[in-house]
C-alpha atoms as a PDB file:
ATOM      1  CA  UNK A   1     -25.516 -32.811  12.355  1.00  0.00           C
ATOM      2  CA  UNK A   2     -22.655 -30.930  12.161  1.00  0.00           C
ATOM      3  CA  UNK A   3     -22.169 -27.420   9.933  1.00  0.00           C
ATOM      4  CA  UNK A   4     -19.321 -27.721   7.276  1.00  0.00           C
ATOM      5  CA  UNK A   5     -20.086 -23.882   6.508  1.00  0.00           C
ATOM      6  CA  UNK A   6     -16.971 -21.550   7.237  1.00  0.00           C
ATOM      7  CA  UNK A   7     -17.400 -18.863   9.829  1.00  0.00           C
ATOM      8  CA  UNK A   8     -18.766 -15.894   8.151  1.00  0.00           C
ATOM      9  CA  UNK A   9     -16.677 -13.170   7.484  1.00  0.00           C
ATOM     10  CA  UNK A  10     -17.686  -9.837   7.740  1.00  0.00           C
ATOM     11  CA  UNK A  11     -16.608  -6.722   4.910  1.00  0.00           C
ATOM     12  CA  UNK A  12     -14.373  -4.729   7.675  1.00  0.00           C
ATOM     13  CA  UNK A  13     -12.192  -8.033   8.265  1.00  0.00           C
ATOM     14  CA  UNK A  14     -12.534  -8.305   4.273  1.00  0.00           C
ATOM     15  CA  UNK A  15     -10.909  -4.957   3.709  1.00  0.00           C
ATOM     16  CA  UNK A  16      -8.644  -4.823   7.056  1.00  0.00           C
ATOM     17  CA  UNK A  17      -7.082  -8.181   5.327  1.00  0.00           C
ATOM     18  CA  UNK A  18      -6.669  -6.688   1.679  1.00  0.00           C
ATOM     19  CA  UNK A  19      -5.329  -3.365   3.341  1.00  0.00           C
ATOM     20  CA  UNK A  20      -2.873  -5.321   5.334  1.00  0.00           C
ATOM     21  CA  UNK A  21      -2.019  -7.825   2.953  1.00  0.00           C
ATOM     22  CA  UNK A  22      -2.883  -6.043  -0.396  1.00  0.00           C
ATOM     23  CA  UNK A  23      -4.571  -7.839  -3.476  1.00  0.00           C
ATOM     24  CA  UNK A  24      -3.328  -7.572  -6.810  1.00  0.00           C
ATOM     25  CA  UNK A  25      -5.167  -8.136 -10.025  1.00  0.00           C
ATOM     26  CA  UNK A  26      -4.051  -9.148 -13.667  1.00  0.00           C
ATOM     27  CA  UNK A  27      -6.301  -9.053 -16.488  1.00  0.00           C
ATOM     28  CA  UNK A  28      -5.829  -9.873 -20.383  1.00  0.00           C
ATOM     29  CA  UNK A  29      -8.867  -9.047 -22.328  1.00  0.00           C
ATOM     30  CA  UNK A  30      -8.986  -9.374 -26.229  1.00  0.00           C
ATOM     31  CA  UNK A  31     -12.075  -8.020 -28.109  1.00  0.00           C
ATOM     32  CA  UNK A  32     -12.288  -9.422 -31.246  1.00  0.00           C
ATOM     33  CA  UNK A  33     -14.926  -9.719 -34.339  1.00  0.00           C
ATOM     34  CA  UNK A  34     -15.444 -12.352 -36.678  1.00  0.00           C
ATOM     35  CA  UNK A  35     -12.528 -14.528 -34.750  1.00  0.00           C
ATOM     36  CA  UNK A  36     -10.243 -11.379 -35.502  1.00  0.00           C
ATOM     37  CA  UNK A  37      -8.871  -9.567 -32.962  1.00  0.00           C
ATOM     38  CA  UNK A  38      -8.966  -6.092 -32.458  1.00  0.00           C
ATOM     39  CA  UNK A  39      -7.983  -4.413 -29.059  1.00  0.00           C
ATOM     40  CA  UNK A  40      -5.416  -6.013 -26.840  1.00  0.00           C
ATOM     41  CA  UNK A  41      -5.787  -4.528 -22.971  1.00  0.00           C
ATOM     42  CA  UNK A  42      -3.611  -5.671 -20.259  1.00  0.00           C
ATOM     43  CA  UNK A  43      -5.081  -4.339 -16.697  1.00  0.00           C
ATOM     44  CA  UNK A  44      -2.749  -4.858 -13.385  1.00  0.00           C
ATOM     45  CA  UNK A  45      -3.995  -3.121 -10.363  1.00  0.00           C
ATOM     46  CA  UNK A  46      -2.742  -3.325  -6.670  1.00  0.00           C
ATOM     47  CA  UNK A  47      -4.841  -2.676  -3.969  1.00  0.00           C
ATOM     48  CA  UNK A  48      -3.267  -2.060  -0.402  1.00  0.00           C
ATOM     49  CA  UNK A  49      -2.930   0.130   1.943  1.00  0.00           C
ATOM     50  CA  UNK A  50      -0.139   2.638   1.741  1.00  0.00           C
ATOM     51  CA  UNK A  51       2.378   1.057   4.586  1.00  0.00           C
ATOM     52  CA  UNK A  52       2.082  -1.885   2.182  1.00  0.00           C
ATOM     53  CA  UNK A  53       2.459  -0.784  -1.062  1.00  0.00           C
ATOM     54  CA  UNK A  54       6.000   1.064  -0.024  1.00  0.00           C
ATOM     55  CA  UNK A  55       6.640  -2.501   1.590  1.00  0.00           C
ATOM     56  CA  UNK A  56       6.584  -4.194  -1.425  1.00  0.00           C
ATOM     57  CA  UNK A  57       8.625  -1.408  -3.617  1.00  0.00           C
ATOM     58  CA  UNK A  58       5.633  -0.016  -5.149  1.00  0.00           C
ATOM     59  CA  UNK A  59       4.619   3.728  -5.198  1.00  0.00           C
ATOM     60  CA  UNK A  60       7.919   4.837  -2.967  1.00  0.00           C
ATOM     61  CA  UNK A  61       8.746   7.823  -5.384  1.00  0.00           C
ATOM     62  CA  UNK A  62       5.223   8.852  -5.072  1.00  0.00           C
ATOM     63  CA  UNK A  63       5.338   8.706  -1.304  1.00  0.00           C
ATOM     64  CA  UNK A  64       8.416  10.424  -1.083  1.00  0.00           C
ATOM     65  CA  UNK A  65       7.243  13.182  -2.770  1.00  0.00           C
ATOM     66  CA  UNK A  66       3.640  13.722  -1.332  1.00  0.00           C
ATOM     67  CA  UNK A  67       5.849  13.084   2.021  1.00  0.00           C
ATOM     68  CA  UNK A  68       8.134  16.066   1.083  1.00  0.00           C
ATOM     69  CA  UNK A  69       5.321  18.213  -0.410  1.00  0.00           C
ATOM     70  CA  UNK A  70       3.495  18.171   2.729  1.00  0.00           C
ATOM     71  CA  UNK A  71       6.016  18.893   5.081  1.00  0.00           C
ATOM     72  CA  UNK A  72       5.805  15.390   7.247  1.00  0.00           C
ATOM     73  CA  UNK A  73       9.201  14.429   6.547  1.00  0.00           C
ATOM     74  CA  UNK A  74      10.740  17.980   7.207  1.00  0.00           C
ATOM     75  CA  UNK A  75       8.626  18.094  10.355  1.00  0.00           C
ATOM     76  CA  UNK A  76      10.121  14.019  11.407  1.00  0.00           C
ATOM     77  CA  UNK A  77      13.871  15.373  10.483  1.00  0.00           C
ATOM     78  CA  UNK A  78      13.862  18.234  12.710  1.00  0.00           C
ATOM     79  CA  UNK A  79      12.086  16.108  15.470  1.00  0.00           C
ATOM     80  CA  UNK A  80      14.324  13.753  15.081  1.00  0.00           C
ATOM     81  CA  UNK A  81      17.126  16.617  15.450  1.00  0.00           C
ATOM     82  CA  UNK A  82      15.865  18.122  19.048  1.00  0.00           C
ATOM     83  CA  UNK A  83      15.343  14.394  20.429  1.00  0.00           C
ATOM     84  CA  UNK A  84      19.179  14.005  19.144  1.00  0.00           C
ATOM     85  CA  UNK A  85      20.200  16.732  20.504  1.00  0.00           C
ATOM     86  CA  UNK A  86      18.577  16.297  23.857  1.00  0.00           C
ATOM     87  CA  UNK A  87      19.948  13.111  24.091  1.00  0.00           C
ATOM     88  CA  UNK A  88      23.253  13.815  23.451  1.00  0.00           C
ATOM     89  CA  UNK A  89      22.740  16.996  26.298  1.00  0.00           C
ATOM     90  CA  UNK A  90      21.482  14.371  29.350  1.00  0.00           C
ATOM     91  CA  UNK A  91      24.432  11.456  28.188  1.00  0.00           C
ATOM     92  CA  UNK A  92      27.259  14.506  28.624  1.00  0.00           C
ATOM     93  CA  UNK A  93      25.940  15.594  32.167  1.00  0.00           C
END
């Protein structure tokens, strides 16, 4: 007899998928007494990994900025100046 059981996945493809893909939860929970209601709380949360979430539009101001803070984009710019510049130095000869 055959196994209808899907191949087992293991917690590193798990998270390599939500990384890659991302996840994103909604919640509405209402606490309420006696049928009234008293606190109203709306939860969203994303989870993905960072290439993703600027993928999808979310977090880019925050990137940019941790991006700038750090120097990685200043360091990329001026790279991206010599290999220019190089360039432009073997196409003339």
């Amino acid at each position: 007899m055959e196994s209808l059981a899907q191949p087992q996945t293991t917690l590193v493809d798990l998270l390599d998928r939500i990384l890659d893909r991302g996840l994103l939860l909604n919640a509405d929970i209402i606490i309420s007494l006696a049928g009234v209601p008293l606190i109203g709380i709306n939860l969203r949360a994303a989870l993905a990994g960072m290439d993703t979430m600027v993928k999808y539009g979310l977090l880019q101001e925050w990137d940019r900025n941790i991006r700038l803070g750090s120097g990685v984009e200043e360091a990329f710019l001026v790279a991206e100046k010599s290999l220019s510049g190089i360039a432009s130095t073997s196409v003339r000869n």
